[in-house]
Protein backbone atom coordinates (compact mmCIF):
# COMPACT_ATOMS: atom_id res chain seq x y z
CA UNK A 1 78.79 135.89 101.66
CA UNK A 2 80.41 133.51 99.52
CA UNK A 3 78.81 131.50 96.64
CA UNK A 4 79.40 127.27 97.71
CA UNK A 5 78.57 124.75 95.07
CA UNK A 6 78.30 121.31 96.79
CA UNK A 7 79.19 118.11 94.24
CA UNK A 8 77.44 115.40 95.33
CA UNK A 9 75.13 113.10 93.73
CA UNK A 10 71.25 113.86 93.78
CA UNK A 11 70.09 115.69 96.18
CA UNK A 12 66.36 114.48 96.24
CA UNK A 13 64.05 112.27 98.27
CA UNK A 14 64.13 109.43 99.63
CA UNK A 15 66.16 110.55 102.49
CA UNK A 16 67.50 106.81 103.31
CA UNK A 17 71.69 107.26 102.20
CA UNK A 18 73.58 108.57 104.89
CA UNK A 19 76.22 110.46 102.36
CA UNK A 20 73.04 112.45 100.77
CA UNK A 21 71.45 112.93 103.86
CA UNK A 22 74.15 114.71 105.41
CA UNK A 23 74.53 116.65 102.25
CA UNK A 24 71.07 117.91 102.12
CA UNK A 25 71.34 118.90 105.71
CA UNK A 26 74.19 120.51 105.77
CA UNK A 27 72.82 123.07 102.73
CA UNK A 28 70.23 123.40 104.38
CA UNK A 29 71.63 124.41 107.75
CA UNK A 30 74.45 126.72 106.47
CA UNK A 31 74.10 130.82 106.67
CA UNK A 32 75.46 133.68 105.96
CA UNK A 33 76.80 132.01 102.58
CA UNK A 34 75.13 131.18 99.60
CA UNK A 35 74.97 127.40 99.12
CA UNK A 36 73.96 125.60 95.56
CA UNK A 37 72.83 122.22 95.35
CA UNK A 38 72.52 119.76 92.80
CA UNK A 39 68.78 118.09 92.17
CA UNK A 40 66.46 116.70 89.34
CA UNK A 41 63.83 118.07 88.24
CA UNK A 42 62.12 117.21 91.26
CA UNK A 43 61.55 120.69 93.06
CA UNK A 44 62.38 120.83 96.68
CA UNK A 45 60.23 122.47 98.98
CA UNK A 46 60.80 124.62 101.70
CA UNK A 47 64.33 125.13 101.37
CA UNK A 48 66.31 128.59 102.52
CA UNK A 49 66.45 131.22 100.60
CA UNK A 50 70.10 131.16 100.14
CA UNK A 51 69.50 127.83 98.94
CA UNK A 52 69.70 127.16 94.71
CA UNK A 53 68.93 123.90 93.22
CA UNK A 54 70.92 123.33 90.03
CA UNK A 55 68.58 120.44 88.39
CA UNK A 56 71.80 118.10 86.45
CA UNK A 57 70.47 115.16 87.06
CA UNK A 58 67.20 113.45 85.16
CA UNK A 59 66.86 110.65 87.83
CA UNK A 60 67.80 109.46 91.23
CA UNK A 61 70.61 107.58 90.86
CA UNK A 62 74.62 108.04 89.85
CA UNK A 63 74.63 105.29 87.01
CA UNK A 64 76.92 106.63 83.84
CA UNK A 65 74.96 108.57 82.11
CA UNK A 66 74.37 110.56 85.51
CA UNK A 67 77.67 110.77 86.01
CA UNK A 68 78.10 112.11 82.84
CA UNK A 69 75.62 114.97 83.11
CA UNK A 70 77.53 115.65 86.62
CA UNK A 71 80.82 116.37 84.97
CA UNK A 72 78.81 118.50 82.01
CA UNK A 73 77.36 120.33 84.95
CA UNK A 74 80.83 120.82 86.77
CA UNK A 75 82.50 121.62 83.62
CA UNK A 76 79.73 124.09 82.88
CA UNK A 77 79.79 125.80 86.30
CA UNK A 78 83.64 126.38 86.24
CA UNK A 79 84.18 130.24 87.51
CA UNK A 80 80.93 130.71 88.99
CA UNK A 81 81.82 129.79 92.85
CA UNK A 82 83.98 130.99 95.49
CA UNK A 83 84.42 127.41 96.80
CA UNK A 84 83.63 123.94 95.47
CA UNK A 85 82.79 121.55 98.35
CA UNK A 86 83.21 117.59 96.32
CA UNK A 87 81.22 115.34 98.89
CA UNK A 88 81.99 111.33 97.11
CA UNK A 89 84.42 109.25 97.77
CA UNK A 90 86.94 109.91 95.12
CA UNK A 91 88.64 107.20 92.60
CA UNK A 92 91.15 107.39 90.44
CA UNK A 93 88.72 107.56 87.27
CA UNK A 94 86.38 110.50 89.03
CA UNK A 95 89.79 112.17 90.20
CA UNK A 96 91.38 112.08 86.54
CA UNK A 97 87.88 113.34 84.56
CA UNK A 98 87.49 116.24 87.15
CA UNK A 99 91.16 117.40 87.01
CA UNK A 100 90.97 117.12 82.98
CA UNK A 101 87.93 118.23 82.33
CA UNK A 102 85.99 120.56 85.07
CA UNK A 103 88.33 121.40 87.75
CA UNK A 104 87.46 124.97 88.70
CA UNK A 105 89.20 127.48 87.30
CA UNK A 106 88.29 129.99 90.16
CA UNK A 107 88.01 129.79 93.83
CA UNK A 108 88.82 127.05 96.14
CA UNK A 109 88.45 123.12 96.85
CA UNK A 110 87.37 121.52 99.70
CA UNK A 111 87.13 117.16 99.56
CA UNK A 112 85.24 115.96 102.50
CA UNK A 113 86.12 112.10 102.45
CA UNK A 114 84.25 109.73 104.51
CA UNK A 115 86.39 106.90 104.57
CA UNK A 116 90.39 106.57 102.83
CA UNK A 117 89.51 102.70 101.53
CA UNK A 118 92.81 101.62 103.06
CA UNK A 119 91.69 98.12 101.28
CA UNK A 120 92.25 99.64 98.04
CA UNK A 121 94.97 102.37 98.73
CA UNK A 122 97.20 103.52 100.29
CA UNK A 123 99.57 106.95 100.36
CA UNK A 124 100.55 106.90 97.37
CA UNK A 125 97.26 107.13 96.11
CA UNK A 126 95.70 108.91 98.73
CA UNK A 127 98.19 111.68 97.38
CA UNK A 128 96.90 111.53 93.81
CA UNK A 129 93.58 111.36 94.75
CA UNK A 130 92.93 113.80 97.19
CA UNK A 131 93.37 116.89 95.34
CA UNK A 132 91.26 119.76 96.68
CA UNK A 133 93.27 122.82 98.77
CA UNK A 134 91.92 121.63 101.82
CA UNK A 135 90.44 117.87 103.33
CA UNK A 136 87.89 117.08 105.89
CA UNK A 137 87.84 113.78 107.01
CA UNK A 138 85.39 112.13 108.96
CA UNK A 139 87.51 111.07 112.36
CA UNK A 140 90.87 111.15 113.76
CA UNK A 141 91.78 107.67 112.70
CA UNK A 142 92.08 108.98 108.95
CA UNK A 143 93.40 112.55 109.76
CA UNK A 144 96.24 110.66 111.30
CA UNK A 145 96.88 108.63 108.64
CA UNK A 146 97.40 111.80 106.13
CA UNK A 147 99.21 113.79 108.57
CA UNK A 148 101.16 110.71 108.68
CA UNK A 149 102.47 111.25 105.33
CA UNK A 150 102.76 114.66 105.29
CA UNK A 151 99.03 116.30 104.09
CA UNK A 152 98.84 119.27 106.46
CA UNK A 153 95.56 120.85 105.40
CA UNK A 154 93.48 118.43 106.56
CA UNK A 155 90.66 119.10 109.09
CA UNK A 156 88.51 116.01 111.27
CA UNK A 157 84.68 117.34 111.14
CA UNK A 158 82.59 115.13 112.76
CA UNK A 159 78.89 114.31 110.32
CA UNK A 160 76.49 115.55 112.27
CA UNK A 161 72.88 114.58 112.38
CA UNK A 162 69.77 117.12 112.96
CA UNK A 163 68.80 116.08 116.38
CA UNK A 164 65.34 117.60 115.78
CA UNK A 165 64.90 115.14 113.54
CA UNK A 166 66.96 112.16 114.76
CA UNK A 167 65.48 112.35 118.68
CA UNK A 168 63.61 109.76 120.64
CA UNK A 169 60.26 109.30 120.10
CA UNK A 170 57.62 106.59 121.21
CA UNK A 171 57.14 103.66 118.94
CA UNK A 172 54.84 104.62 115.98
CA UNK A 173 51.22 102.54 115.49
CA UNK A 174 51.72 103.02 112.03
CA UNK A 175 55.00 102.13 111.76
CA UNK A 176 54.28 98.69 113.60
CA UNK A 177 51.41 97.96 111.77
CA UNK A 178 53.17 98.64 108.31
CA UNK A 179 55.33 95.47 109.77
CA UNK A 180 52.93 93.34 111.17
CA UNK A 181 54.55 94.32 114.46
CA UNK A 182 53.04 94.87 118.13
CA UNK A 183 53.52 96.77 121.02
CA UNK A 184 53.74 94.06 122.28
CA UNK A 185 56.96 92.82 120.59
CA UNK A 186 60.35 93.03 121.97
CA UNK A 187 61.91 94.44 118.45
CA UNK A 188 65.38 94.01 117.40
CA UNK A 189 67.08 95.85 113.89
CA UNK A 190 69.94 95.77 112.36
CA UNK A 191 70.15 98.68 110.02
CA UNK A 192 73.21 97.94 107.62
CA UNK A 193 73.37 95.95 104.04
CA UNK A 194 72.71 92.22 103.35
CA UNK A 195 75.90 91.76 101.31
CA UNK A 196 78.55 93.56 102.48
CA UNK A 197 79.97 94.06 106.01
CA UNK A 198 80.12 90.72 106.91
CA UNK A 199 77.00 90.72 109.89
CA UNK A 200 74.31 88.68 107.77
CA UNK A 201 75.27 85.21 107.70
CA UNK A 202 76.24 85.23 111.56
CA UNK A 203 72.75 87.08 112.28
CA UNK A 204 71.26 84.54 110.35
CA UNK A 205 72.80 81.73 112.05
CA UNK A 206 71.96 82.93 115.63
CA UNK A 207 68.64 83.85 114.36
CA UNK A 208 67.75 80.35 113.39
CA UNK A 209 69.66 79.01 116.61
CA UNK A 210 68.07 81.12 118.74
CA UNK A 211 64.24 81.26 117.38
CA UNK A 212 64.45 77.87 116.94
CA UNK A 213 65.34 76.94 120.95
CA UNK A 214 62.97 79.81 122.10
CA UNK A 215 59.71 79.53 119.66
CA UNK A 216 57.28 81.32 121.88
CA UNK A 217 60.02 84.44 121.90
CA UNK A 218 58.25 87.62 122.26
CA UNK A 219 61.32 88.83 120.30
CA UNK A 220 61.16 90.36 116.52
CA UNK A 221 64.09 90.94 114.25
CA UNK A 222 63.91 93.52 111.45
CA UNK A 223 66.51 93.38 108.25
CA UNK A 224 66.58 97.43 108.12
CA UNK A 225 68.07 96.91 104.98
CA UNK A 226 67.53 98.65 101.39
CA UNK A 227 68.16 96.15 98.67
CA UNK A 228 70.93 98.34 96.06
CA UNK A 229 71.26 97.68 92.93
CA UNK A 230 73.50 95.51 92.40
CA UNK A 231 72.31 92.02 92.36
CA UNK A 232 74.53 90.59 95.17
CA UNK A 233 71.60 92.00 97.66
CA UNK A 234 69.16 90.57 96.12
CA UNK A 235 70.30 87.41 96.56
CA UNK A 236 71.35 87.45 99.89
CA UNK A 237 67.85 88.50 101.00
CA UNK A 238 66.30 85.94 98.91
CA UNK A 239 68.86 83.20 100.38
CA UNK A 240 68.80 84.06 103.70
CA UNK A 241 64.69 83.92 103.51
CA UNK A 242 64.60 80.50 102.43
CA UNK A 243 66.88 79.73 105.28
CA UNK A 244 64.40 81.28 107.74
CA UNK A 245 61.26 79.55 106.21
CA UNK A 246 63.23 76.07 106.05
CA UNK A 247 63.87 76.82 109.77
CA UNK A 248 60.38 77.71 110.91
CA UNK A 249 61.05 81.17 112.16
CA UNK A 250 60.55 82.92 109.10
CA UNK A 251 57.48 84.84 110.87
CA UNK A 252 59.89 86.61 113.51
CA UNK A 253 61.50 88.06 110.92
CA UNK A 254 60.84 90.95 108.99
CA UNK A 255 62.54 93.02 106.19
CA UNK A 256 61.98 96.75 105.36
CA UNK A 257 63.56 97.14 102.41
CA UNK A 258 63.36 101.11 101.38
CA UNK A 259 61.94 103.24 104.40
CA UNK A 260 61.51 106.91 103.74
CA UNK A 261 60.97 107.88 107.48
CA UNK A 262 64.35 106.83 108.88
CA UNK A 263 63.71 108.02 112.93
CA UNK A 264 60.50 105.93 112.77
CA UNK A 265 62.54 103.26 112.05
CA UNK A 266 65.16 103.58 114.59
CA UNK A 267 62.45 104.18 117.34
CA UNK A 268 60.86 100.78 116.42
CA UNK A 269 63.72 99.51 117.92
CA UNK A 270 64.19 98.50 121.38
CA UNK A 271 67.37 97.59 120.96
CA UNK A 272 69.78 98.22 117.05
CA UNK A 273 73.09 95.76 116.48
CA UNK A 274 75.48 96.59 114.04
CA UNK A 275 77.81 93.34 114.69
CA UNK A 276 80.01 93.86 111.18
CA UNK A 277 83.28 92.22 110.63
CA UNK A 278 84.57 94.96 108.32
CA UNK A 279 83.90 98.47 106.74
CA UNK A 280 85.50 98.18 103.67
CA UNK A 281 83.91 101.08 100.97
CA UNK A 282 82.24 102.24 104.05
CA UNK A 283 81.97 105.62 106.08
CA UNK A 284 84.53 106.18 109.08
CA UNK A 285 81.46 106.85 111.05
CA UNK A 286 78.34 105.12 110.20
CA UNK A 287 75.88 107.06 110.36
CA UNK A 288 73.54 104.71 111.10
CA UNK A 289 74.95 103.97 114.54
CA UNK A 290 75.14 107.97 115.06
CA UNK A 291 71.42 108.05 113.96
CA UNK A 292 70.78 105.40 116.77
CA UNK A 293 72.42 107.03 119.05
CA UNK A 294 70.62 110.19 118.93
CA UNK A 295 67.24 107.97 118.95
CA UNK A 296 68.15 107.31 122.52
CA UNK A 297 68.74 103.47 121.50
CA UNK A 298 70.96 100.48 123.43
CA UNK A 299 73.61 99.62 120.36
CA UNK A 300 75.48 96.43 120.30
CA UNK A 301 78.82 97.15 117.80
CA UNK A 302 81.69 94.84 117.08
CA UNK A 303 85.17 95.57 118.66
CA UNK A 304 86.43 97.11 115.16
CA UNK A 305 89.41 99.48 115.15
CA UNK A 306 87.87 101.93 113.60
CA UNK A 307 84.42 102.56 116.01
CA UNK A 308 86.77 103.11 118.90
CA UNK A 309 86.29 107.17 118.88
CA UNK A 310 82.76 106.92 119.29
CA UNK A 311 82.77 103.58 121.12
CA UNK A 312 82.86 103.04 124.83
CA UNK A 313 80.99 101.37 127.96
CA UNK A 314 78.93 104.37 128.63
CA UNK A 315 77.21 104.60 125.13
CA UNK A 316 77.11 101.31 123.83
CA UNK A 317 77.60 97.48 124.16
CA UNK A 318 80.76 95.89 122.44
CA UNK A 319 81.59 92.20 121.22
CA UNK A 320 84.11 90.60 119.60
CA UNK A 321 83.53 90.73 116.06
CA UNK A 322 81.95 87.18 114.69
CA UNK A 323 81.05 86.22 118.06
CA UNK A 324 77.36 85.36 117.99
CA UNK A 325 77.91 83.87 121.36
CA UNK A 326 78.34 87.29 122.73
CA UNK A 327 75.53 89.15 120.69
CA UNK A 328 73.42 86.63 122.12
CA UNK A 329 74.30 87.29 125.55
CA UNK A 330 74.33 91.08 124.76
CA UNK A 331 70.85 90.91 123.32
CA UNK A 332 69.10 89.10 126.05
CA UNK A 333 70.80 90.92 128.69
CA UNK A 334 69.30 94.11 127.44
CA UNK A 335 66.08 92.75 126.74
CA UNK A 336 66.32 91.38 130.70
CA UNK A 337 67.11 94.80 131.81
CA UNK A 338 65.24 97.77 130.84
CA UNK A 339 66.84 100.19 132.80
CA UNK A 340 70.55 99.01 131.55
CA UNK A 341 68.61 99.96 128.10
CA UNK A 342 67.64 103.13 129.30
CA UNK A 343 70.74 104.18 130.61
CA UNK A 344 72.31 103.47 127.57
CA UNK A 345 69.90 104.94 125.19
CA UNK A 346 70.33 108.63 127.59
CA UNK A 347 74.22 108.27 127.58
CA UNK A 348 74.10 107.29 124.07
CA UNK A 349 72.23 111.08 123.11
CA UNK A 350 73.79 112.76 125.36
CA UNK A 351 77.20 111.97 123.36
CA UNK A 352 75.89 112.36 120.13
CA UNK A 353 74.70 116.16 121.34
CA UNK A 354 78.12 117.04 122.23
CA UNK A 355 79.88 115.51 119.26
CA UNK A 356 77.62 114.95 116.20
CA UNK A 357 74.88 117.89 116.66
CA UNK A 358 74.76 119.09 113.01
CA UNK A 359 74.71 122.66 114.40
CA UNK A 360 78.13 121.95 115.39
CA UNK A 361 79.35 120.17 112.43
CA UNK A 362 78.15 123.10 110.42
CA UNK A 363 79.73 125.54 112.66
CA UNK A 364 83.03 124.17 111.73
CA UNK A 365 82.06 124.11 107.75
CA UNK A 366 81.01 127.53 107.81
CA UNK A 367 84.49 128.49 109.87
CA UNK A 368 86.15 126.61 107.07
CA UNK A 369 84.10 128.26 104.54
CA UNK A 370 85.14 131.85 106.04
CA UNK A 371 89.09 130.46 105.99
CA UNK A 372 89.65 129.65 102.38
């Protein structure tokens, strides 16, 4: 049994950030090592026992004074752990403060890296930054890239989800009436961020274009989007609702905001879109479209580069990226065929259960774990 610390930010409810969800489940699903976490104050229940919280954090969030107490805490813990298993995206400022001042001083590194930011680096950097023994990445786009340029120990280990958790489910009366929504409603979400990615302003458009030529639409469109901190969301949201009231169609549109019990969410949906332009700062794999997936639900992606490994006819619908003529199409084909949505939705679980079951992913971790 080996003592694993994993360094990630706070590992504490709500469970609505894909990088600390899969975090939290993968402690949580690991055996035969033992596996420390780090939390607030906030206790945990029900955890394993070969589970320890390490409370270095006061709050939920990784402003600087919490990432301050992290590198205490890492500095601190030096020595005590067979492997340390880093879990953020790394910089050049975290990458310099953990080699100065708390890079272990026994046992081994592991880096899992979601995405390599090729908009901000590229080898050269990716070489200074990535400085643990051995690096997961999250698909076989990236491990290419770094075998490209000669970074053998790399592994590709795919995030999984817990598919008891993640699984389809009927749509929830609570959940609908928290949203002013009925069964009756055909419901449509698109579950990624109002500023970034590049999908709001063209969803908005159609939106208006669409609700505006079909008023009596039995159709409603849900923003699953959290508003972060910084104030670029905020402001989207609060543009893009005057839009929708100007237009008259504010009241087929609804926004979630934060949203504790994610599969609810997903299994509002009859059909999710995830029509982005770009991923920049963004996971390989979105989560989000994996967590749709194993909800059994019709996805409509853009034709981006890097969704092509989990991407294909039999699991999900794909349009040119910017193309609202073609999410339109997409949309109310699927909402015209039920059994095309269906078909989908099975195909769509089916891959996630051979490719993203967390038991799997784990698997390989604990494999890894065993190697180093």
């Amino acid at each position: 049994m080996k003592k694993i610390l994993l360094a990630t930010r706070p590992l504490v409810p709500p469970w609505d950030e894909a990088s600390k969800n899969f975090a939290y489940f993968l402690a949580k699903s690991v055996s035969g090592h033992h596996v420390s976490i780090l939390t607030t104050p906030t206790w945990l229940p029900d955890l394993p026992a070969n589970i320890t919280q390490i409370p270095c954090y006061t709050k939920n969030e990784l402003d600087f004074s919490e990432k301050l107490r992290l590198l205490t805490a890492l500095r601190s813990l030096r020595g005590k752990f067979d492997i340390t298993h880093y879990l953020f995206t790394p910089t050049r400022k975290n990458t310099s403060l953990i080699n100065f001042f708390s890079r272990p001083t026994h046992g081994r590194t592991i880096q899992t890296i979601a995405t390599l930011r090729e908009d901000l680096y590229g080898p050269k950097q990716w070489k200074q930054l990535l400085f643990a023994d051995h690096i997961v990445v999250y698909s076989d786009y990236s491990k290419k890239l770094l075998r490209d340029i000669g970074l053998n120990q790399v592994s590709r280990i795919y995030p999984g989800v817990d598919l008891t958790y993640y699984q389809p489910s009927e749509k929830s009366p609570k959940t609908l009436a928290h949203f002013h929504l009925t069964p009756e409603d055909f419901i449509v979400t698109y579950n990624g961020e109002y500023a970034r990615l590049g999908a709001t302003d063209m969803l908005t458009d159609w939106l208006i274009e669409y609700f505006t030529a079909h008023p009596d639409s039995n159709m409603k469109f849900v923003f699953a989007c959290r508003v972060k901190k910084h104030e670029d969301d905020r402001l989207k949201k609060i543009e893009i609702t005057g839009r929708f009231e100007k237009a008259g169609v504010l009241h087929h549109i609804r926004f979630t905001d934060t949203y504790a019990d994610m599969p609810k969410l997903y299994n509002l949906a009859d059909i999710v879109v995830f029509p982005v332009n770009d991923m920049r700062g963004k996971f390989d794999v979105p989560l989000v479209i994996i967590e749709a997936y194993a909800c059994g639900k019709p996805v409509i992606l853009s034709d981006l580069p890097i969704f092509r490994e989990f991407a294909n006819d039999d699991i999900c619908v794909t349009i040119p990226r910017g193309d609202t003529g073609a999410l339109s199409r997409a949309i109310t084909t699927l909402q015209a065929n039920p059994n095309e949505r269906a078909r989908l939705g099975r195909e769509a679980r089916a891959f996630v259960e051979a490719h993203f079951d967390l038991r799997k992913t784990v698997g390989e971790y604990e494999q890894l774990y065993a190697s180093l």
